[in-house]
N, C-alpha and C. Protein backbone atom coordinates (compact mmCIF):
# COMPACT_ATOMS: atom_id res chain seq x y z
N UNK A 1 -12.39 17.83 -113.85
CA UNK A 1 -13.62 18.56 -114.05
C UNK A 1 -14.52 18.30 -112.84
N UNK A 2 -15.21 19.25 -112.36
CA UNK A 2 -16.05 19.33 -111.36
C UNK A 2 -17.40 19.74 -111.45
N UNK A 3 -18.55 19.48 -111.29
CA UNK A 3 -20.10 19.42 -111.12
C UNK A 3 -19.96 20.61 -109.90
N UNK A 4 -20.43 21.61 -110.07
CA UNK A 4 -20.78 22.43 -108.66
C UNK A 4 -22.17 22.92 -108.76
N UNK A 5 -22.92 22.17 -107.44
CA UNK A 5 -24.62 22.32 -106.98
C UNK A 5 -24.33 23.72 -106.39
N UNK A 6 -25.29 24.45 -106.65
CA UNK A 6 -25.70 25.46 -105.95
C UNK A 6 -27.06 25.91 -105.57
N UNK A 7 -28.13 25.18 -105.60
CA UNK A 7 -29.44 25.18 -105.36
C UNK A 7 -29.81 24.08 -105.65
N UNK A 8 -30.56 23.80 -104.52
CA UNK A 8 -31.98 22.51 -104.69
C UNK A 8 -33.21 22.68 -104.99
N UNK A 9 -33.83 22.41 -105.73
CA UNK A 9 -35.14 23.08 -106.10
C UNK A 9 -36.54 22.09 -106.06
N UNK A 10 -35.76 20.49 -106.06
CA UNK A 10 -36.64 19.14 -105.48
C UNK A 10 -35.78 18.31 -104.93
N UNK A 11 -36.13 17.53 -104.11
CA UNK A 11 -35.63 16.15 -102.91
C UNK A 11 -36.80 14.97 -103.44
N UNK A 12 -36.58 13.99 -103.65
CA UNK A 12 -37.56 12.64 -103.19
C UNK A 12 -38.98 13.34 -103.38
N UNK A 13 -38.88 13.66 -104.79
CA UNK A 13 -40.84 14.26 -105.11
C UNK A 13 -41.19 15.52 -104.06
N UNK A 14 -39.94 16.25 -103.61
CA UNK A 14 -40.53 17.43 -102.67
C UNK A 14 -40.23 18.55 -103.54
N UNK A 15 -41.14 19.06 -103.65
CA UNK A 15 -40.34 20.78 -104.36
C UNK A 15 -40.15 21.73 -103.16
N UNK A 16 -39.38 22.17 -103.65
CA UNK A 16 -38.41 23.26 -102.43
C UNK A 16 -38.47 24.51 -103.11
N UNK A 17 -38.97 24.79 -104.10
CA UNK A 17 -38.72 26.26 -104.61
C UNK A 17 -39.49 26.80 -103.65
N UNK A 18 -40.14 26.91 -102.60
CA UNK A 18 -40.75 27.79 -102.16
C UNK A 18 -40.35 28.23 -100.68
N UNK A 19 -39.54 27.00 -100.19
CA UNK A 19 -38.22 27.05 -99.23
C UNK A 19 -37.98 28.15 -99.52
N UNK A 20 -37.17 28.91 -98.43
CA UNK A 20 -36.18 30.15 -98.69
C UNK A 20 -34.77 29.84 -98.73
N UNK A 21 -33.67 30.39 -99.59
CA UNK A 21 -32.63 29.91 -99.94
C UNK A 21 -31.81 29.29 -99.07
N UNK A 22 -31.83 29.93 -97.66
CA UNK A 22 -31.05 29.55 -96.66
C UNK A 22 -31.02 27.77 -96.50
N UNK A 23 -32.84 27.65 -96.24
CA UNK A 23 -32.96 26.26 -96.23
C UNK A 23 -32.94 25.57 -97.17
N UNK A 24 -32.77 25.83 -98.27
CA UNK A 24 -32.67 25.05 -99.35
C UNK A 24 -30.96 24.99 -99.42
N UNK A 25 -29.91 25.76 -99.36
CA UNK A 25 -28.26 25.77 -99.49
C UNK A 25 -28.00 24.54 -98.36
N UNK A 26 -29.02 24.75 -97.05
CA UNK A 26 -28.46 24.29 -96.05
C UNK A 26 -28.90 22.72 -96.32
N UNK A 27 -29.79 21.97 -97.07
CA UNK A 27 -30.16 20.80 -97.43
C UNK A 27 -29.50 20.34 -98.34
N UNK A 28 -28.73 21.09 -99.44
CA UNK A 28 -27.63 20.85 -100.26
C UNK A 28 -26.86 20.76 -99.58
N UNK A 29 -25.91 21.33 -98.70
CA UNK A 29 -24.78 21.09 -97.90
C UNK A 29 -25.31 19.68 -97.47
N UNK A 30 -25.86 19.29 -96.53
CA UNK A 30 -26.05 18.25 -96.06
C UNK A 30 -25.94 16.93 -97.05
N UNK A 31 -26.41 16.91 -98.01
CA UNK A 31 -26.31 15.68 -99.38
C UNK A 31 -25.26 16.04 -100.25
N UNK A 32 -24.41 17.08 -100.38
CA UNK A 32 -22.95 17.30 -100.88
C UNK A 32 -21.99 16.72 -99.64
N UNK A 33 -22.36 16.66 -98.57
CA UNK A 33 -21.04 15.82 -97.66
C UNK A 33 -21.14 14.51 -98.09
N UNK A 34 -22.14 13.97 -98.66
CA UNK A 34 -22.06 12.50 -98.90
C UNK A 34 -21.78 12.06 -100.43
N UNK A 35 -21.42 13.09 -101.57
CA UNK A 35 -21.74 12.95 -102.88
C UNK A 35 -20.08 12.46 -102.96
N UNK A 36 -20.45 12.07 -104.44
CA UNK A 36 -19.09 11.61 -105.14
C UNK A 36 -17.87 12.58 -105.01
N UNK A 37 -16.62 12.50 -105.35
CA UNK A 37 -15.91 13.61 -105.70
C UNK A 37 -15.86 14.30 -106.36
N UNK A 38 -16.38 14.39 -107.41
CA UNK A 38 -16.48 14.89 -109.03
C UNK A 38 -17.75 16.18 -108.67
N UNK A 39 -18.38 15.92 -107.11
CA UNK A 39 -19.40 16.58 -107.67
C UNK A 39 -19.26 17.94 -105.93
N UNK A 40 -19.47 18.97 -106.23
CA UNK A 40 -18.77 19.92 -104.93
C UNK A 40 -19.80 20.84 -104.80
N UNK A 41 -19.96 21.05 -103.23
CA UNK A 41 -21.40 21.80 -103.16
C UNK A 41 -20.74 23.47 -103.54
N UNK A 42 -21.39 24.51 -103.87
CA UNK A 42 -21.26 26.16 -104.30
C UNK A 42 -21.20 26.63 -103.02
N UNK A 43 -20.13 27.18 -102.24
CA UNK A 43 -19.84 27.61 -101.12
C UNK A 43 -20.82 29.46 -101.59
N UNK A 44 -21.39 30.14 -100.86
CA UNK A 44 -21.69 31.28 -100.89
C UNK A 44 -20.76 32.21 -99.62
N UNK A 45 -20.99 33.57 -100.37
CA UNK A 45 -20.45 34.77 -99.54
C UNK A 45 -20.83 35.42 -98.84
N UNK A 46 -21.17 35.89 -97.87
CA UNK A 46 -22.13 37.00 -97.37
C UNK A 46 -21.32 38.48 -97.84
N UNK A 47 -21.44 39.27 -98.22
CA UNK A 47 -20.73 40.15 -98.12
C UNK A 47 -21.43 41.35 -98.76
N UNK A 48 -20.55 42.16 -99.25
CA UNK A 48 -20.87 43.83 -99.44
C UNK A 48 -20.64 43.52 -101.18
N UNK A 49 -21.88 43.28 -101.93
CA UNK A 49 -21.88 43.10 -103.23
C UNK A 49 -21.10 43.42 -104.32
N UNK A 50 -20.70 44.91 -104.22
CA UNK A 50 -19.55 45.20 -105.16
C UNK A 50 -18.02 45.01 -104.36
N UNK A 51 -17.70 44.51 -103.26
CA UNK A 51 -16.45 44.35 -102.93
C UNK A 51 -16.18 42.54 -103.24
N UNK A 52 -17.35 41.62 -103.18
CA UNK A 52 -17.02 40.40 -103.57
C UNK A 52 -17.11 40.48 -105.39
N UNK A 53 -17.66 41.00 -106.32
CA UNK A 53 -17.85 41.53 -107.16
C UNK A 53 -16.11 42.08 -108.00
N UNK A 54 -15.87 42.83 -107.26
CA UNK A 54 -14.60 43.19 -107.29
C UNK A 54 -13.28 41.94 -107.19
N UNK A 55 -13.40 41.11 -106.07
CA UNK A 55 -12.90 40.29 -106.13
C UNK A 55 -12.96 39.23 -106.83
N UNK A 56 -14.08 38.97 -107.07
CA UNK A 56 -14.42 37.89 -108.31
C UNK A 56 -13.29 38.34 -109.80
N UNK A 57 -13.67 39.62 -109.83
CA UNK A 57 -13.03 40.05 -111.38
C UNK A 57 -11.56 40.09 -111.35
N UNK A 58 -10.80 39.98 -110.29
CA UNK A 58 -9.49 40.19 -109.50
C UNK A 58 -9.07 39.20 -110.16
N UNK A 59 -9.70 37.83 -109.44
CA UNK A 59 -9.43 36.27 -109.32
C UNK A 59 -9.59 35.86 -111.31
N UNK A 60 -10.49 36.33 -111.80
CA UNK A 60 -10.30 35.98 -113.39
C UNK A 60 -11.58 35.21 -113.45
N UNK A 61 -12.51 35.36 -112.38
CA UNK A 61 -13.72 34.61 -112.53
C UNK A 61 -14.94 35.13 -113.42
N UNK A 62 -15.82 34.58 -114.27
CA UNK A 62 -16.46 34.94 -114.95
C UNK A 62 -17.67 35.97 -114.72
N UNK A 63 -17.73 36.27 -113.02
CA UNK A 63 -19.08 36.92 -112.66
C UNK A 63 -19.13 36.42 -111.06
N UNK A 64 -20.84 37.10 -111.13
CA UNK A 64 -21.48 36.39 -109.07
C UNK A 64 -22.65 36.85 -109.91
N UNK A 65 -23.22 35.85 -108.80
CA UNK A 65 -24.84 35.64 -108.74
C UNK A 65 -25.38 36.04 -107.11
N UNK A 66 -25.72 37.06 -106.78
CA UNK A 66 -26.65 37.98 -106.07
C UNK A 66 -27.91 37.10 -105.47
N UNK A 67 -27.68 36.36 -104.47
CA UNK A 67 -29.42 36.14 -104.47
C UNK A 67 -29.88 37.19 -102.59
N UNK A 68 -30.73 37.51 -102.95
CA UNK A 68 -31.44 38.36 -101.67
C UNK A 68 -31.69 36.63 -100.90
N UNK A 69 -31.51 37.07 -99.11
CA UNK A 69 -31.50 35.93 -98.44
C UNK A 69 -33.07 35.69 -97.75
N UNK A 70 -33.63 34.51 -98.00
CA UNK A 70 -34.78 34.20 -97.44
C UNK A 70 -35.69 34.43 -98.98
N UNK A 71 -34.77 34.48 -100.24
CA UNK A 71 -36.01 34.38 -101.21
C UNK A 71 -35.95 32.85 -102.04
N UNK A 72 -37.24 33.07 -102.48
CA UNK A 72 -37.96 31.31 -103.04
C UNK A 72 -37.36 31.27 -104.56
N UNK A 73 -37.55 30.12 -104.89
CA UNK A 73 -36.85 29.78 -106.40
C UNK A 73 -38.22 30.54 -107.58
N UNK A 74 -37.76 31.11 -108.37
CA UNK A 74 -38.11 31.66 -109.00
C UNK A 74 -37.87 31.38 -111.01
N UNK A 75 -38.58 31.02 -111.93
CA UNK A 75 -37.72 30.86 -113.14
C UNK A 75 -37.70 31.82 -113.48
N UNK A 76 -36.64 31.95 -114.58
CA UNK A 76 -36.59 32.96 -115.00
C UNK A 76 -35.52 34.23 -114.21
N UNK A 77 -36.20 35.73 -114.99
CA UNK A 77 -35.27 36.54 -114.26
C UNK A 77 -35.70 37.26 -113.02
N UNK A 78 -35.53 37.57 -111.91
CA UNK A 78 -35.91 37.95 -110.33
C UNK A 78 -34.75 39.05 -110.41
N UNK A 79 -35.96 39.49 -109.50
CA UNK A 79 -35.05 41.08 -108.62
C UNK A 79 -34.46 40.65 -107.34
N UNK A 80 -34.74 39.30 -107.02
CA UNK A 80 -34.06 38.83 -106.05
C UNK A 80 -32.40 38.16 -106.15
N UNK A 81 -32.78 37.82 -107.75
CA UNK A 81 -31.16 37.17 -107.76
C UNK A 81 -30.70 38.26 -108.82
N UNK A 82 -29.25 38.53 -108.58
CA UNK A 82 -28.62 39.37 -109.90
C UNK A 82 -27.40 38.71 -110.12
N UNK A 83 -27.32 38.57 -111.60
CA UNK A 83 -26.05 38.21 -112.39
C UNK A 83 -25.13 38.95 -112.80
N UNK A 84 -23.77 39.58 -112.39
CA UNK A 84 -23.20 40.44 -112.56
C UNK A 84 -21.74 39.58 -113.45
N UNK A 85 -21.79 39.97 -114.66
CA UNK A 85 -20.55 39.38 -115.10
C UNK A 85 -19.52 40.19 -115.55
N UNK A 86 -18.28 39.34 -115.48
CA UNK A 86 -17.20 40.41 -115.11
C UNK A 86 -16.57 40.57 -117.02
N UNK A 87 -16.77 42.01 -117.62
CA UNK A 87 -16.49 42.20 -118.84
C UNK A 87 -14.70 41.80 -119.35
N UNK A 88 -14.11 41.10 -118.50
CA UNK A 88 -12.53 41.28 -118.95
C UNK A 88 -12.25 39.58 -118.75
N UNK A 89 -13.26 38.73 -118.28
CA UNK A 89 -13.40 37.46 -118.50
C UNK A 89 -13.10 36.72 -119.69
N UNK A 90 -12.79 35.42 -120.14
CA UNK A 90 -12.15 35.24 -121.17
C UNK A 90 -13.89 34.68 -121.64
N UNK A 91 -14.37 33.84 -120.95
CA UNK A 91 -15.80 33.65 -121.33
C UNK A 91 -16.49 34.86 -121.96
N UNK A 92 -16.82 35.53 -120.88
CA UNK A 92 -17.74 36.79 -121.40
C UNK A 92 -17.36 37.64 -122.70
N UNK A 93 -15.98 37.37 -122.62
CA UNK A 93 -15.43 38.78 -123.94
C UNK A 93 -15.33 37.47 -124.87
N UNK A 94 -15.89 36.08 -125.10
CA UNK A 94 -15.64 35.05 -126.23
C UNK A 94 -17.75 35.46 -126.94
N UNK A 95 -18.04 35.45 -126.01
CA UNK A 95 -19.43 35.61 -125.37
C UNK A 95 -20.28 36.71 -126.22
N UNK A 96 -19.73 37.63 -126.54
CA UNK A 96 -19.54 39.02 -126.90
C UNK A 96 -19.46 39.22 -128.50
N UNK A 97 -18.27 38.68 -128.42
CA UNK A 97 -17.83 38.32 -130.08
C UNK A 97 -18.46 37.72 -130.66
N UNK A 98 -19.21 36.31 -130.11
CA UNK A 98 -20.03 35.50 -130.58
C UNK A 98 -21.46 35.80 -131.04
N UNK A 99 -22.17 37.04 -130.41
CA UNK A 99 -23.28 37.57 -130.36
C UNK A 99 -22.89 38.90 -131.35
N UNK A 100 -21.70 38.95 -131.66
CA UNK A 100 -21.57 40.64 -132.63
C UNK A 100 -21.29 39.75 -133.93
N UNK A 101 -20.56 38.68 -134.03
CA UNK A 101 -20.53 37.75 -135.12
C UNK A 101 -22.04 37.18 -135.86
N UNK A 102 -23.24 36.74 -135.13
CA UNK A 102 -24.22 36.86 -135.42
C UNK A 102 -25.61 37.86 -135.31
N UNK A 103 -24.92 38.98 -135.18
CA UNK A 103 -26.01 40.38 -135.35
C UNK A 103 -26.82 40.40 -134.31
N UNK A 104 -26.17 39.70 -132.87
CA UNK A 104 -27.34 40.33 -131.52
C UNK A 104 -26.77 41.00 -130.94
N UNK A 105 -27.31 42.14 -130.37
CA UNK A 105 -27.04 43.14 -129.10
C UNK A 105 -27.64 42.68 -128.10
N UNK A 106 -26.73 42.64 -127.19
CA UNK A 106 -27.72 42.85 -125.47
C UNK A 106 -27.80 41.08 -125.24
């Protein structure tokens, strides 16, 4: 089992949400070269959204997360980051069932 970081959002009492992602991935990289094994920094893609998208769903992966580059941490939901999950996932279609089993849509 593996821990995978993909955002820093505080250091040593610093908040970073307001960092832009670049510098915040790139300060995680730097303290994931030194971490345990158990724990692996979130490599990102640059690419053309629905062709990594595509590939994600290929591979049997559950989704991608979209973030626009140079934006700040945000809670909640942003037009900067998008969650695209892939409907033929074994998660998502357990996911599904689970929410029609207790009477939620959406």
């Amino acid at each position: 089992m593996f821990l995978y970081a993909f955002d820093l959002i505080e250091l040593n009492g610093d908040d970073l949400r307001r960092d832009p992602l670049e510098v915040r991935k790139a300060t995680l990289a730097a303290l994931m070269a030194k971490a345990s094994p158990g724990i692996r920094f979130n490599e990102h893609i640059e690419g053309d959204g629905p062709t990594v998208f595509a590939h994600a769903c290929k591979m049997g992966l559950e989704g991608i997360v979209s973030k626009r580059r140079g934006s700040t941490y945000r809670s909640g939901r942003s037009p900067d980051w998008l969650n695209m999950k892939n409907p033929n996932a074994p998660a998502v279609t357990r996911e599904a069932e689970e929410d029609w089993r207790v009477g939620r849509v959406g």
